[in-house]
Protein backbone atom coordinates (compact mmCIF):
# COMPACT_ATOMS: atom_id res chain seq x y z
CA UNK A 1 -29.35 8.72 17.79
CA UNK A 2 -30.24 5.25 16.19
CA UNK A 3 -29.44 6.63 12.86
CA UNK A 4 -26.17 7.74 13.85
CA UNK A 5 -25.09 4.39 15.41
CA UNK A 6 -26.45 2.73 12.04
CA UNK A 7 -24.25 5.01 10.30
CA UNK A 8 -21.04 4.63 11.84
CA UNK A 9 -21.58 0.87 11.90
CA UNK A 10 -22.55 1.00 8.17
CA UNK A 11 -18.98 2.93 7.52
CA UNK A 12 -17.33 0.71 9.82
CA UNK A 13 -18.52 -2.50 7.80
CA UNK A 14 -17.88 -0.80 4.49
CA UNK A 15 -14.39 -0.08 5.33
CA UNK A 16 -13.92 -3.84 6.39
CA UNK A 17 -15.09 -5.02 3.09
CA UNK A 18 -13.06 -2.50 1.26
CA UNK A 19 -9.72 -4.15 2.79
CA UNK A 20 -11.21 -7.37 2.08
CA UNK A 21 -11.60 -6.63 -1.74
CA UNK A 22 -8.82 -4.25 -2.26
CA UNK A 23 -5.62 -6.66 -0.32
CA UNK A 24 -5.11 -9.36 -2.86
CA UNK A 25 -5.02 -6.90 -5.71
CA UNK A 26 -1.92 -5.33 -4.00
CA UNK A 27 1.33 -6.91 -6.18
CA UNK A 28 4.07 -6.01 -3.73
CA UNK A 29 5.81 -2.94 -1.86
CA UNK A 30 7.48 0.46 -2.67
CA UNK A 31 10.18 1.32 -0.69
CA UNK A 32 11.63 4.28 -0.04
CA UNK A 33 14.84 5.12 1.17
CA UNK A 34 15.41 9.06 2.40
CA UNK A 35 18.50 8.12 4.21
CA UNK A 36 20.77 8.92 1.55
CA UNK A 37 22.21 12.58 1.57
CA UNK A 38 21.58 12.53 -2.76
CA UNK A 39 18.35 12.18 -2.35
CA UNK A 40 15.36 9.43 -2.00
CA UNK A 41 15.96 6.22 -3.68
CA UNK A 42 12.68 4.00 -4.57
CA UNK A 43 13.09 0.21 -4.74
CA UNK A 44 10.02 -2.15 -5.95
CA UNK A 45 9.77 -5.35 -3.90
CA UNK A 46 7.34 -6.83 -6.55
CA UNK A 47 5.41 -10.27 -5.16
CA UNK A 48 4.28 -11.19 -8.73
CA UNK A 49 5.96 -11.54 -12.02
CA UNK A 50 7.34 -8.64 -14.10
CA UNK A 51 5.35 -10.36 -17.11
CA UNK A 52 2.03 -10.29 -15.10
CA UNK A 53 2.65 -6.83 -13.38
CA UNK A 54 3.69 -6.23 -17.55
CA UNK A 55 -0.08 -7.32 -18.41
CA UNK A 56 -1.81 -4.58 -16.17
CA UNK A 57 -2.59 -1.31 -17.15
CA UNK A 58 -2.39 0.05 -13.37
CA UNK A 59 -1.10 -1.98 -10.20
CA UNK A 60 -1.68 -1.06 -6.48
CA UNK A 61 1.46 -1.20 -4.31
CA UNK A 62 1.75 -1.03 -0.09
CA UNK A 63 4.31 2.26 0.52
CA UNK A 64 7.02 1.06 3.13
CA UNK A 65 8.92 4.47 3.79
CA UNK A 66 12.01 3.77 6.17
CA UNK A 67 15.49 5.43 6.39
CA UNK A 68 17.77 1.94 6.46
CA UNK A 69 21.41 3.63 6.29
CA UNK A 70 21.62 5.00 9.61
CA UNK A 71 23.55 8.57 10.27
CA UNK A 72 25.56 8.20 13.46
């Protein structure tokens, strides 16, 4: 039972360091738009330059998926 506790724990503290680490890599969001009958639309809300996102070879992005034209 000790063991288990240690693992979840161990998991739970990995995770939190993970976030730590991983957040200030993120550059900015992608949004996506389904609300339009045509089809999705994706918009990049980039929080660094285009010459520095430019200079990477990949980027991480946070995924903000929201219908904003609404259908009444």
């Amino acid at each position: 039972m000790q063991a288990v506790v240690i693992f979840i724990v161990g998991v739970f503290i990995g995770c939190g360091i993970a976030v730590v680490i991983l957040r200030p890599k993120c550059i900015g969001t992608l949004r996506v738009d389904t609300s339009d009958p045509d089809g999705p639309f994706i918009f990049l809300e980039a929080s660094k330059s285009i010459d520095f996102i430019a200079s990477k070879k990949s980027v991480m992005l946070k995924v903000n998926l929201k219908s904003y034209i609404s259908h009444d």
